[in-house]
PDB file of N, CA and C in Angstrom:
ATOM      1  N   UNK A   1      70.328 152.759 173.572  1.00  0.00           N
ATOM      2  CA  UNK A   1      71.489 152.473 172.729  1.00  0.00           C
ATOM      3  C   UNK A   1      71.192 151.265 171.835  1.00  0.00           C
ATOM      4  N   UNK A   2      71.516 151.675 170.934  1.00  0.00           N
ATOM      5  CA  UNK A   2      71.337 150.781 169.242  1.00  0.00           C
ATOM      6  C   UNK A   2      72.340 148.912 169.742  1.00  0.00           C
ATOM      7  N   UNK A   3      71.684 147.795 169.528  1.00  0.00           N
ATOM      8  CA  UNK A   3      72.370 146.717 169.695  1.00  0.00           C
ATOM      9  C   UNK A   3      73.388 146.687 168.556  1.00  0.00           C
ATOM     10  N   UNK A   4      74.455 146.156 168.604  1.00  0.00           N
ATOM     11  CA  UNK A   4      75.463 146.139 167.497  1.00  0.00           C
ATOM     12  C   UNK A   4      75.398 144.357 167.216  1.00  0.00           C
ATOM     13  N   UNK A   5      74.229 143.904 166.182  1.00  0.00           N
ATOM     14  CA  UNK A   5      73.815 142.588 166.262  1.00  0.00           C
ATOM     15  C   UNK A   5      75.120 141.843 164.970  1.00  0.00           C
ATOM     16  N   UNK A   6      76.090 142.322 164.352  1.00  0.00           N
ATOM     17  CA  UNK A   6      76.946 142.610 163.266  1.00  0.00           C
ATOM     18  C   UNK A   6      78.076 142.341 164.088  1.00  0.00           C
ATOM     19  N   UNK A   7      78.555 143.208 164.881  1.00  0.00           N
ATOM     20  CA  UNK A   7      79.850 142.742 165.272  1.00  0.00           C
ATOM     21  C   UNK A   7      80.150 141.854 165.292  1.00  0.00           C
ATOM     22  N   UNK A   8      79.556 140.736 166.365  1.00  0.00           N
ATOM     23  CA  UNK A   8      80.432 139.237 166.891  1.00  0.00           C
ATOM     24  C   UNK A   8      80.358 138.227 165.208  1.00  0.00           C
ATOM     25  N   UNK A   9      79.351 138.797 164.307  1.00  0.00           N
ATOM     26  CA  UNK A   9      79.336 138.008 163.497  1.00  0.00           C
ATOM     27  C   UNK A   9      80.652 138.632 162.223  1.00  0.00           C
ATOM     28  N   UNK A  10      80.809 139.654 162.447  1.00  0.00           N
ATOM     29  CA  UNK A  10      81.628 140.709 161.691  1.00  0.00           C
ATOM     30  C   UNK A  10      83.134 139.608 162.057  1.00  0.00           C
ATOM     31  N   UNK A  11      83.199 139.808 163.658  1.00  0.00           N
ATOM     32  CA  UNK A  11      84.581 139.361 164.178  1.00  0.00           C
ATOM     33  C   UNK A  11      84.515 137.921 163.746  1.00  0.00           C
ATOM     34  N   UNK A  12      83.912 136.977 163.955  1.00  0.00           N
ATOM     35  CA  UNK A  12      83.948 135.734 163.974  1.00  0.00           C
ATOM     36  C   UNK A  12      83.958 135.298 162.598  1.00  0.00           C
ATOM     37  N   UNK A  13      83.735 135.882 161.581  1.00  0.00           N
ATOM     38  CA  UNK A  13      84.344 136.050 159.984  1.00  0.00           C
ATOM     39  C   UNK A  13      85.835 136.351 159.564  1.00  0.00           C
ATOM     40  N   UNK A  14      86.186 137.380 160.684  1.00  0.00           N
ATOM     41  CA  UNK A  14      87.290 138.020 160.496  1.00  0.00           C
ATOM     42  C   UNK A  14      88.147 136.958 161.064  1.00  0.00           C
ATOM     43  N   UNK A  15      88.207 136.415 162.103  1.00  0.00           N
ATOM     44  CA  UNK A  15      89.005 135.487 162.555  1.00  0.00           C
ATOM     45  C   UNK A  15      89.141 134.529 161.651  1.00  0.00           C
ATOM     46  N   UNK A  16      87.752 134.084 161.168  1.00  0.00           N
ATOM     47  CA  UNK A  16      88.199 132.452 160.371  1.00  0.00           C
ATOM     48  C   UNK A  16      89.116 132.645 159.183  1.00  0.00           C
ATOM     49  N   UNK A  17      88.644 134.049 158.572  1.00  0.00           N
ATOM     50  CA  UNK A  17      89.400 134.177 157.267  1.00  0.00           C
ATOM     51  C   UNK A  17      90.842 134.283 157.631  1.00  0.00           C
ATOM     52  N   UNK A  18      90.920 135.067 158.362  1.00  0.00           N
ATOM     53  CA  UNK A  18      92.779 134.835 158.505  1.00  0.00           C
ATOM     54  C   UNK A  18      93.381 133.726 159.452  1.00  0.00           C
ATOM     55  N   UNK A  19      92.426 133.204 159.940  1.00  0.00           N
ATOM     56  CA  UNK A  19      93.376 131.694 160.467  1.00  0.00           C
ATOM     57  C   UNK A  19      93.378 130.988 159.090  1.00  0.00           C
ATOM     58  N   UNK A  20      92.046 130.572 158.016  1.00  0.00           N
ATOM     59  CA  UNK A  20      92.042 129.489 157.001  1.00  0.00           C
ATOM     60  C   UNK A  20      92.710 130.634 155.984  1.00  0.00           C
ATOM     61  N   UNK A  21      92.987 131.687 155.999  1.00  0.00           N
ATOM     62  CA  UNK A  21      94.071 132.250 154.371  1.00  0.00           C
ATOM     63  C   UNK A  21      95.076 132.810 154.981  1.00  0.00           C
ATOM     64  N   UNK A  22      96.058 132.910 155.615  1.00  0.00           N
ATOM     65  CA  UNK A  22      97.026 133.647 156.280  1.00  0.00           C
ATOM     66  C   UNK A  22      97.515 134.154 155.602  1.00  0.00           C
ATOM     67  N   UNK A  23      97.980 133.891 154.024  1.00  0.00           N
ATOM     68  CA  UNK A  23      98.732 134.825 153.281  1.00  0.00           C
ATOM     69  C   UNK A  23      97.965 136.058 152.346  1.00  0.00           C
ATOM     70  N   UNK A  24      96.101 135.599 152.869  1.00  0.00           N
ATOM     71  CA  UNK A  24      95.891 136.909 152.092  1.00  0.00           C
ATOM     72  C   UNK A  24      95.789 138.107 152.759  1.00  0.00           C
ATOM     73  N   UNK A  25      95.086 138.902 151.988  1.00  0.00           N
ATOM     74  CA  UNK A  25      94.642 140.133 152.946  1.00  0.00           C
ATOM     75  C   UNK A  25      93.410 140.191 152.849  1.00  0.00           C
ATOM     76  N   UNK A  26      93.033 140.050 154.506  1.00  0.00           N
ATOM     77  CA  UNK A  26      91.831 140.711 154.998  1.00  0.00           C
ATOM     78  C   UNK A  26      91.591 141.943 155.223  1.00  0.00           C
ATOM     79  N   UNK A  27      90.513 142.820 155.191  1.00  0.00           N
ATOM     80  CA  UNK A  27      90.420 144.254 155.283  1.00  0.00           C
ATOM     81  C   UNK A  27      89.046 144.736 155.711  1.00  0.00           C
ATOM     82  N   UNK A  28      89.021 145.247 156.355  1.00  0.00           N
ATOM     83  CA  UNK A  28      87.994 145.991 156.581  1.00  0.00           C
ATOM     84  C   UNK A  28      87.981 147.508 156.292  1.00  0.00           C
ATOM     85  N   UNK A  29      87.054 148.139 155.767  1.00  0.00           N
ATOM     86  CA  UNK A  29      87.275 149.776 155.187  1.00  0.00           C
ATOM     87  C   UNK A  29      85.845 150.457 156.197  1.00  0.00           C
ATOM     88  N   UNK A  30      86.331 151.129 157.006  1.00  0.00           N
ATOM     89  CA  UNK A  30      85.561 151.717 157.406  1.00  0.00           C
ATOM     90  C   UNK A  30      84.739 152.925 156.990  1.00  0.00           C
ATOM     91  N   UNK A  31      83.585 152.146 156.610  1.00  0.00           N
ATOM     92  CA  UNK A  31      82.873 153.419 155.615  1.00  0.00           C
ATOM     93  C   UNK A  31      81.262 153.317 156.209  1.00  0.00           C
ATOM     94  N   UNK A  32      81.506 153.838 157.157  1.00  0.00           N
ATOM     95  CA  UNK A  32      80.398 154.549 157.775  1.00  0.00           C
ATOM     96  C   UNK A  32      81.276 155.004 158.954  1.00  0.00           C
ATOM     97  N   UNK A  33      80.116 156.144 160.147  1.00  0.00           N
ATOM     98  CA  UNK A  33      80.828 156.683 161.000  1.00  0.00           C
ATOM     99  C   UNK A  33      79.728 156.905 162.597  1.00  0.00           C
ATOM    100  N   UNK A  34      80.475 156.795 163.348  1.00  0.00           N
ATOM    101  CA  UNK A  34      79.909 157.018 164.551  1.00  0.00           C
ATOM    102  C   UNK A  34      79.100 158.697 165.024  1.00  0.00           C
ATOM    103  N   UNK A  35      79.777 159.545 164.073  1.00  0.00           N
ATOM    104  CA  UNK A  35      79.357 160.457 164.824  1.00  0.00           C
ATOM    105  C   UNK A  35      77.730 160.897 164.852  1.00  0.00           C
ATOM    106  N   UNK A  36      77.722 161.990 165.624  1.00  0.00           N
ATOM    107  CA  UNK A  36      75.988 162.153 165.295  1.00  0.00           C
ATOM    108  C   UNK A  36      75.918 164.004 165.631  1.00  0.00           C
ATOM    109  N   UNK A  37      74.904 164.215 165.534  1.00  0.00           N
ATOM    110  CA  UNK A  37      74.689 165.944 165.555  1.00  0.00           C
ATOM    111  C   UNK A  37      75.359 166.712 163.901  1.00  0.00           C
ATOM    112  N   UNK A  38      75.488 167.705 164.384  1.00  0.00           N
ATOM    113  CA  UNK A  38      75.809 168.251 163.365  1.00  0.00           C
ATOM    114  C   UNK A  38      77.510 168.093 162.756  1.00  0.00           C
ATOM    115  N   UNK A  39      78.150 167.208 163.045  1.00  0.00           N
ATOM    116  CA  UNK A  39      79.293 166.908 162.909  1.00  0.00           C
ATOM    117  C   UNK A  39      79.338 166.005 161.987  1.00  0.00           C
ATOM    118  N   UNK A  40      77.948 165.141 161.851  1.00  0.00           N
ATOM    119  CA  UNK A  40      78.292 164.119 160.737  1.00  0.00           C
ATOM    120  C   UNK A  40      78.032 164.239 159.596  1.00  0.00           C
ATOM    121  N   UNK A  41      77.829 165.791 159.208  1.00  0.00           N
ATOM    122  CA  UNK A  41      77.562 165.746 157.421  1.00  0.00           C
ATOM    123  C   UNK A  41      79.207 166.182 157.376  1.00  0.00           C
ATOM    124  N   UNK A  42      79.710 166.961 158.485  1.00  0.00           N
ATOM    125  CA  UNK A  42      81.390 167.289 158.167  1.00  0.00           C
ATOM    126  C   UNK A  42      82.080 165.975 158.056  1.00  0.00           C
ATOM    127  N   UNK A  43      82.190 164.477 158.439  1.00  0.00           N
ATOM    128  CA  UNK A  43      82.626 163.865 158.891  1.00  0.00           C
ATOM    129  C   UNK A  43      82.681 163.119 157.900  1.00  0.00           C
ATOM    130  N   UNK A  44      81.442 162.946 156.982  1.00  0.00           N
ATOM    131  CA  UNK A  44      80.832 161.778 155.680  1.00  0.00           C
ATOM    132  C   UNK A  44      81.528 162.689 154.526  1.00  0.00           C
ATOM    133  N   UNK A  45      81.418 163.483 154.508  1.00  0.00           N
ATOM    134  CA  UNK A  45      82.385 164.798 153.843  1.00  0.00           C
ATOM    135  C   UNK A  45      83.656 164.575 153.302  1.00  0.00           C
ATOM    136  N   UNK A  46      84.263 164.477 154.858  1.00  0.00           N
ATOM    137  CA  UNK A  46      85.909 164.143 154.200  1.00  0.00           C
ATOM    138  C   UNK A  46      85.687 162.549 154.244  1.00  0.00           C
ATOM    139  N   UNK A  47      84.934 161.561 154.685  1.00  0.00           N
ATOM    140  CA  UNK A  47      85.317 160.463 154.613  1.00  0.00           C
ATOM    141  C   UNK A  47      85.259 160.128 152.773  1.00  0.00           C
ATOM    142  N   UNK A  48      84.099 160.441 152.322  1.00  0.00           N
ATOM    143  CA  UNK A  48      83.797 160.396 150.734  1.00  0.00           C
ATOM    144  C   UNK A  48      85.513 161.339 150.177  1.00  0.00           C
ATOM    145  N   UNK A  49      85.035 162.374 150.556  1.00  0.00           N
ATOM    146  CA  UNK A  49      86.853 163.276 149.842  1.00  0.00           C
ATOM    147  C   UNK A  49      88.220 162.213 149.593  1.00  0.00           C
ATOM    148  N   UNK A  50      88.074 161.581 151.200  1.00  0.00           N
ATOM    149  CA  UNK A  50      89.141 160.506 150.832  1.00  0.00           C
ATOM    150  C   UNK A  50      88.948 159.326 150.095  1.00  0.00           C
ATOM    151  N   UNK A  51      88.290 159.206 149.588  1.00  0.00           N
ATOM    152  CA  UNK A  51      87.499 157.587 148.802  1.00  0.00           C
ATOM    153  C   UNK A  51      87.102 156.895 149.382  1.00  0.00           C
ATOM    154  N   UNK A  52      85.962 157.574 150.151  1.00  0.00           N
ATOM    155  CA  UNK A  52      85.042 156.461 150.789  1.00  0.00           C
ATOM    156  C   UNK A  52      84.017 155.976 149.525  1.00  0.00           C
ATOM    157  N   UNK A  53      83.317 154.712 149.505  1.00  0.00           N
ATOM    158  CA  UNK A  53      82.681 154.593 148.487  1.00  0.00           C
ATOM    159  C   UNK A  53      81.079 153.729 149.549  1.00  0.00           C
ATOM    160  N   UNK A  54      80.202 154.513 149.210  1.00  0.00           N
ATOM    161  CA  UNK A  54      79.244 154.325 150.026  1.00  0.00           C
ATOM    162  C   UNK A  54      78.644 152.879 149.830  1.00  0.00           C
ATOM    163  N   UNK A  55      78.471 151.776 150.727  1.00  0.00           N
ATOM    164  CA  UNK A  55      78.010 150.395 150.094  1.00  0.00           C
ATOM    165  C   UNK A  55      79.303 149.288 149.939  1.00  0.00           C
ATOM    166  N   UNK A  56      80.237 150.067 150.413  1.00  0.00           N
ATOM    167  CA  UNK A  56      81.546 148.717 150.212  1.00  0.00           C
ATOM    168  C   UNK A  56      81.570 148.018 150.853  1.00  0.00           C
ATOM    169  N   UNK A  57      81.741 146.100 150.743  1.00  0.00           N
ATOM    170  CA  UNK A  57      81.783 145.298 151.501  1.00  0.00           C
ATOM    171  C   UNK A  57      82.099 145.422 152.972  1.00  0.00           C
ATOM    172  N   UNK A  58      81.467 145.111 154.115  1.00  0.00           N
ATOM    173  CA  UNK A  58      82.776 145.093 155.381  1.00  0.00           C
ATOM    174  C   UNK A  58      83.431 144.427 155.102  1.00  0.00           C
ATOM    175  N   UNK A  59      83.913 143.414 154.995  1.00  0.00           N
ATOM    176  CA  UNK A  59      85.322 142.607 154.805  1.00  0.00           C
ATOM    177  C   UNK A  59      85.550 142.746 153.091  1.00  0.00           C
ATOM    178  N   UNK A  60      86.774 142.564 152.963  1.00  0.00           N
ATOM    179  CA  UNK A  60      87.408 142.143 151.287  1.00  0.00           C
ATOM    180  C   UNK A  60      88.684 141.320 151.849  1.00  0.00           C
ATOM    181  N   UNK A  61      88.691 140.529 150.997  1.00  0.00           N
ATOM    182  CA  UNK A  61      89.826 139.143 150.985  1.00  0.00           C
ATOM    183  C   UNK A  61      90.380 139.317 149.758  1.00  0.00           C
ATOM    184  N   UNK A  62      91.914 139.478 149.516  1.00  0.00           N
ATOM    185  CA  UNK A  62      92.388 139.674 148.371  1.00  0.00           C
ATOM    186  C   UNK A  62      93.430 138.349 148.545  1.00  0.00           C
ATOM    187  N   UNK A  63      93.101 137.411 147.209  1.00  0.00           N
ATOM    188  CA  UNK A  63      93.790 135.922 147.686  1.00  0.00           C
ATOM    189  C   UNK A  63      93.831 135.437 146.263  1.00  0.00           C
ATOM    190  N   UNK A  64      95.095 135.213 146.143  1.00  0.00           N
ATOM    191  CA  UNK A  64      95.703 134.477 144.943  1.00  0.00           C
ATOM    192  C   UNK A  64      95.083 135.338 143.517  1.00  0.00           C
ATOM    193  N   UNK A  65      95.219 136.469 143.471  1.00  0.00           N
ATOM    194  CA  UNK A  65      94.672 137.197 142.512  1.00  0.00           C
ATOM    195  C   UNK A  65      93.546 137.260 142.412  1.00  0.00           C
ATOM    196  N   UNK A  66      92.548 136.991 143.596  1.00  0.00           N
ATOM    197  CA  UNK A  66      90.647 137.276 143.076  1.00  0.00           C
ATOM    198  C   UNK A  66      90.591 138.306 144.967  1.00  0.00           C
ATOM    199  N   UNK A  67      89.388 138.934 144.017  1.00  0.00           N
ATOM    200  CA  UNK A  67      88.891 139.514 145.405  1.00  0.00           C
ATOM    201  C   UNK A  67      87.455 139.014 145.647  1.00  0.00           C
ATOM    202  N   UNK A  68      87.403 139.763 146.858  1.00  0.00           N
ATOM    203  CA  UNK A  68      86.209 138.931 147.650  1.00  0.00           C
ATOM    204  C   UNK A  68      85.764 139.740 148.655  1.00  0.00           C
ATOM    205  N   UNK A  69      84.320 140.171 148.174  1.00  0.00           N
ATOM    206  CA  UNK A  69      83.922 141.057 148.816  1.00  0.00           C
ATOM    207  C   UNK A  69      82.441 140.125 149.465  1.00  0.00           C
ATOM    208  N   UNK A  70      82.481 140.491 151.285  1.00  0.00           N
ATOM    209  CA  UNK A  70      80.962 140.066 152.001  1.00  0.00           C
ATOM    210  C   UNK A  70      80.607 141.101 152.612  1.00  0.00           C
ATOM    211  N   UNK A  71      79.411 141.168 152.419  1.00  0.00           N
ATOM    212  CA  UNK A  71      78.483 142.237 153.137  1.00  0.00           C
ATOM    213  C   UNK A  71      77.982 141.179 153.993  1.00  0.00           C
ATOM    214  N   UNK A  72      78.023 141.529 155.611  1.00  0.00           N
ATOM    215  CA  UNK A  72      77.628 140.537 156.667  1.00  0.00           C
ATOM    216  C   UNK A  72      76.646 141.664 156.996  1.00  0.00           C
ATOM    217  N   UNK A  73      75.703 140.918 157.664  1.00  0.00           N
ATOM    218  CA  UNK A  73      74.194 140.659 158.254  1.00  0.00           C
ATOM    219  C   UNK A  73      74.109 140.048 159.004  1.00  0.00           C
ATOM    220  N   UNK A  74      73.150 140.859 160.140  1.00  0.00           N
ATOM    221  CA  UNK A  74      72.569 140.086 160.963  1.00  0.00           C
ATOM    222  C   UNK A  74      71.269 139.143 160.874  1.00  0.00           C
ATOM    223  N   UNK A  75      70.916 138.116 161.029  1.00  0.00           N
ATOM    224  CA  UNK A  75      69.155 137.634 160.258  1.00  0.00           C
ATOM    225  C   UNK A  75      68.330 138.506 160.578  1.00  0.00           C
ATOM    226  N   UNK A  76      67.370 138.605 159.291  1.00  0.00           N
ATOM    227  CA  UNK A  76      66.561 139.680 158.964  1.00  0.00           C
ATOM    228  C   UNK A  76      67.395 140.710 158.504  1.00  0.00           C
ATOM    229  N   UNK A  77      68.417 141.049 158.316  1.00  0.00           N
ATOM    230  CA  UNK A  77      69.049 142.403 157.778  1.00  0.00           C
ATOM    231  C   UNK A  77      69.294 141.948 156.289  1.00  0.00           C
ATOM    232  N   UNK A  78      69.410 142.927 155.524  1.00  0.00           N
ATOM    233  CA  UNK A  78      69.525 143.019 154.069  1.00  0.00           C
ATOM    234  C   UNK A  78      70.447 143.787 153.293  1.00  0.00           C
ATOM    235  N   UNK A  79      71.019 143.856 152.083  1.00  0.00           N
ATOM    236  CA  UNK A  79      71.947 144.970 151.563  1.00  0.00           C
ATOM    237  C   UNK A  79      70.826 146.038 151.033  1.00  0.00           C
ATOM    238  N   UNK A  80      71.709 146.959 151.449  1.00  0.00           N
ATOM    239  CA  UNK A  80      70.985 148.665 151.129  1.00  0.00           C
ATOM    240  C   UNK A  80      71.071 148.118 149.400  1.00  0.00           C
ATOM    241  N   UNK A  81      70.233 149.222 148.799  1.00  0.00           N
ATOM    242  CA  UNK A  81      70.628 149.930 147.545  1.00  0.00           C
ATOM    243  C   UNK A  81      72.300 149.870 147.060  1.00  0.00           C
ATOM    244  N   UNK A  82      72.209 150.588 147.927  1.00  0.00           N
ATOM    245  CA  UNK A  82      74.035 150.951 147.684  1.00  0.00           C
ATOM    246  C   UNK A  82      75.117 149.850 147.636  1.00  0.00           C
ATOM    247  N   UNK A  83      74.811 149.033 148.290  1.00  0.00           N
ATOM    248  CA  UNK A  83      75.504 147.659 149.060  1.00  0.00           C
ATOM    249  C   UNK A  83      75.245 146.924 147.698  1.00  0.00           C
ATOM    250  N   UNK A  84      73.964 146.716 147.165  1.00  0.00           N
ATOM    251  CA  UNK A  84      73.747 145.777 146.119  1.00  0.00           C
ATOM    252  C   UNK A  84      74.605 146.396 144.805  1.00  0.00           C
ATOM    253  N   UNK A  85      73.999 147.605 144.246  1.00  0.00           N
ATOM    254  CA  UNK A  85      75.164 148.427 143.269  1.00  0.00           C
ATOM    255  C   UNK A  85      76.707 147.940 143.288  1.00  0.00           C
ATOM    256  N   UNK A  86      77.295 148.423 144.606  1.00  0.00           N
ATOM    257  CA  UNK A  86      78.706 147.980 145.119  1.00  0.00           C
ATOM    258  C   UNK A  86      78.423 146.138 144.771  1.00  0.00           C
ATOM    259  N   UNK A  87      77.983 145.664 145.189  1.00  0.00           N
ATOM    260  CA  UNK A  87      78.370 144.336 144.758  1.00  0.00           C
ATOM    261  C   UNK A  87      77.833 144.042 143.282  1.00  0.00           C
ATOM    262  N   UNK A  88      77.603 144.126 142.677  1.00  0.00           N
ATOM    263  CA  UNK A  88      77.068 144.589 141.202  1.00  0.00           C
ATOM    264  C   UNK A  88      78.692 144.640 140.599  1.00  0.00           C
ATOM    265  N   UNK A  89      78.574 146.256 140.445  1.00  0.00           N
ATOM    266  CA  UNK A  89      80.146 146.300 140.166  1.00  0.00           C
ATOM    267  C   UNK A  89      81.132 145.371 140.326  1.00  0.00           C
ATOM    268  N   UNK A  90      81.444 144.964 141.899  1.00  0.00           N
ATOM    269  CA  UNK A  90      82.286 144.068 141.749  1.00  0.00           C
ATOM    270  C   UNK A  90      82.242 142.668 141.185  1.00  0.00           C
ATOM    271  N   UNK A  91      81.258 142.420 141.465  1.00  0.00           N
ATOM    272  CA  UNK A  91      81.011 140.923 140.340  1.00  0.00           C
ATOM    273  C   UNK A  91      80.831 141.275 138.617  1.00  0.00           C
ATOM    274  N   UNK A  92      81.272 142.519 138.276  1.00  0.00           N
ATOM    275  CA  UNK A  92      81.167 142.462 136.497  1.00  0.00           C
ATOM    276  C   UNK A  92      82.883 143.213 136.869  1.00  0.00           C
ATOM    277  N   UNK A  93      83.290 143.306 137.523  1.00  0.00           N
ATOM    278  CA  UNK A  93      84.589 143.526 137.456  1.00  0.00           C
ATOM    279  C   UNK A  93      85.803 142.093 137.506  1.00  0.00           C
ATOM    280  N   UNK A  94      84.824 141.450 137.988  1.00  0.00           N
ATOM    281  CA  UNK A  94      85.779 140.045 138.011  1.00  0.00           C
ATOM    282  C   UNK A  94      85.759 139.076 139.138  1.00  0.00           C
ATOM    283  N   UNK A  95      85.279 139.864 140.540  1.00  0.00           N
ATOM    284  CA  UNK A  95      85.339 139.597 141.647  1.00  0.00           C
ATOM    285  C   UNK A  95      84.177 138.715 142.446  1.00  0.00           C
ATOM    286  N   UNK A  96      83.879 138.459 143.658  1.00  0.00           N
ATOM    287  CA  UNK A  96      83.249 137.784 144.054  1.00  0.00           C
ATOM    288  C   UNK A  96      82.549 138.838 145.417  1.00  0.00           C
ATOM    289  N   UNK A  97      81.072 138.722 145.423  1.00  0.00           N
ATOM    290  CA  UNK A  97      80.209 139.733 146.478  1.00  0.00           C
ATOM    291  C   UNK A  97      79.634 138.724 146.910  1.00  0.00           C
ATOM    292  N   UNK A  98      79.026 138.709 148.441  1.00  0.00           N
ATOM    293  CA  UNK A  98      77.843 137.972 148.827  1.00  0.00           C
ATOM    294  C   UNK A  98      77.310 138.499 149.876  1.00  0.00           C
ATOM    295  N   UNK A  99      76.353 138.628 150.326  1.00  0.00           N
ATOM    296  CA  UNK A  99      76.024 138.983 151.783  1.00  0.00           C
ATOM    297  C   UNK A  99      75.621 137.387 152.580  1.00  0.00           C
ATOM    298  N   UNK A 100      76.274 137.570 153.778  1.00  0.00           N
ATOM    299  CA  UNK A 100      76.560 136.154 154.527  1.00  0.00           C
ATOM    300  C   UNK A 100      76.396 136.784 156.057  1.00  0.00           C
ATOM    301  N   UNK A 101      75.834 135.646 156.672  1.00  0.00           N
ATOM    302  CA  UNK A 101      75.267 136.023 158.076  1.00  0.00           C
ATOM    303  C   UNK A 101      75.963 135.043 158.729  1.00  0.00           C
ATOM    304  N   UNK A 102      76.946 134.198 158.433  1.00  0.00           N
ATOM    305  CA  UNK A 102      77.518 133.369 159.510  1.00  0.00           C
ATOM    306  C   UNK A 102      79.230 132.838 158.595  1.00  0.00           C
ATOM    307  N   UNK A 103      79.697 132.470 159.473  1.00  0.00           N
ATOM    308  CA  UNK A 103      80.911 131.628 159.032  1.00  0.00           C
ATOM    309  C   UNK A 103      80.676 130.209 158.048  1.00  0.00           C
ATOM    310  N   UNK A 104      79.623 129.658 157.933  1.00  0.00           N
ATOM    311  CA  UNK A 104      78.791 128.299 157.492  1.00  0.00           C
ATOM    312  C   UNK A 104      78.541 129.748 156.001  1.00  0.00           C
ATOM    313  N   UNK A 105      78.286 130.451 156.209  1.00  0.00           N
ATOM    314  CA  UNK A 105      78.056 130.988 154.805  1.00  0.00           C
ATOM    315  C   UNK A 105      79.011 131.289 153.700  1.00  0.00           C
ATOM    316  N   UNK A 106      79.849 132.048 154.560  1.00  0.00           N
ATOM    317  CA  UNK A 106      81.478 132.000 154.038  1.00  0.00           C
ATOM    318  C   UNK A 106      82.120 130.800 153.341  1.00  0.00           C
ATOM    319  N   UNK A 107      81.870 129.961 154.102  1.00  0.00           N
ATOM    320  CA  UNK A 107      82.300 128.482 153.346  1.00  0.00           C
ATOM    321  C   UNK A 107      81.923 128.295 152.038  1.00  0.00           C
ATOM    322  N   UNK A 108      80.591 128.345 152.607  1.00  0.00           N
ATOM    323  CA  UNK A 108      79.632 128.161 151.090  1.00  0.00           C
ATOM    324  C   UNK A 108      79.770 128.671 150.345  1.00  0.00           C
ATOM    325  N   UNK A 109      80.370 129.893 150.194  1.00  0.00           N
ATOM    326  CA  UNK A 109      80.435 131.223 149.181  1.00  0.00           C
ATOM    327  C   UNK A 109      81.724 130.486 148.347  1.00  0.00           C
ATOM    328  N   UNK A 110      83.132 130.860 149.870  1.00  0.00           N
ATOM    329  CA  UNK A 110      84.165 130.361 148.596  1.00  0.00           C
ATOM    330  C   UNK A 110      84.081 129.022 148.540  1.00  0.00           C
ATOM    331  N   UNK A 111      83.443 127.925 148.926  1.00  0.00           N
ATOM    332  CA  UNK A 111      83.312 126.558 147.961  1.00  0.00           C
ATOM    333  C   UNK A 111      82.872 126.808 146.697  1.00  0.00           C
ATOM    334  N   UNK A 112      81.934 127.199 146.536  1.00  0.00           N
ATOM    335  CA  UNK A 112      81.079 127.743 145.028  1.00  0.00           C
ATOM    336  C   UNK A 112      81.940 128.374 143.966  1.00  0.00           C
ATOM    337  N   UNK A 113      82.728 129.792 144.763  1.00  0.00           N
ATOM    338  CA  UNK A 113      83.733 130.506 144.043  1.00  0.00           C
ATOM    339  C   UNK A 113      85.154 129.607 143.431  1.00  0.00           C
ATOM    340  N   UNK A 114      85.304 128.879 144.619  1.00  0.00           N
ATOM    341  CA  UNK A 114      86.840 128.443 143.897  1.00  0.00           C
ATOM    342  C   UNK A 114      86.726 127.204 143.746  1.00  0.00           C
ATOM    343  N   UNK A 115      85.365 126.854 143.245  1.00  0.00           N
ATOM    344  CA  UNK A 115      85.061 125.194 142.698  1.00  0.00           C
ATOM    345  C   UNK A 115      85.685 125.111 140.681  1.00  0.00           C
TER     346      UNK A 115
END
């Protein structure tokens, strides 16, 4: 079984952002899927049908009119193709992307952003 080296760092993002922004919204979009066998080309199927968009941040922070999209990592992990595109877009749309491997990164991101 695959280590899930993302989560605790996934959660421990998720917590800080909504204790330090309480009035925004945090989100997570689940766009990938657990299944496996032949069930998961049916599964990626309808997830895309419904607007899944392949490469979207795990977290988005929507706060005081800016968004804020992080792709979290574990060290040594990297953004796909897709992940970089998706954050592409959103930074010529107006918004803010980063890939961040800790809560100390987060900081850093929106210090920079809302300096």
């Amino acid at each position: 079984m695959r280590r899930n080296l993302e989560g605790p760092i996934h959660q421990a993002i998720l917590g800080y952002l909504r204790l330090q922004y309480p009035q925004a919204v945090v989100h997570h979009s689940a766009n990938q899927t657990d299944v496996r066998g032949q069930a998961i080309a049916r599964a990626i199927a309808k997830q895309k049908f419904m607007g899944m968009v392949v490469g979207f941040p795990d977290l988005m922070m929507l706060n005081q009119g800016h968004f804020y999209g992080f792709e979290i990592k574990a060290e040594g992990g990297y953004a796909s193709p897709a992940q970089r595109a998706v954050g592409a877009a959103i930074i010529a749309a107006g918004g803010y992307w980063a890939v961040v491997r800790s809560i100390d990164d987060v900081k850093e991101k929106l210090g920079e952003w809302d300096a």
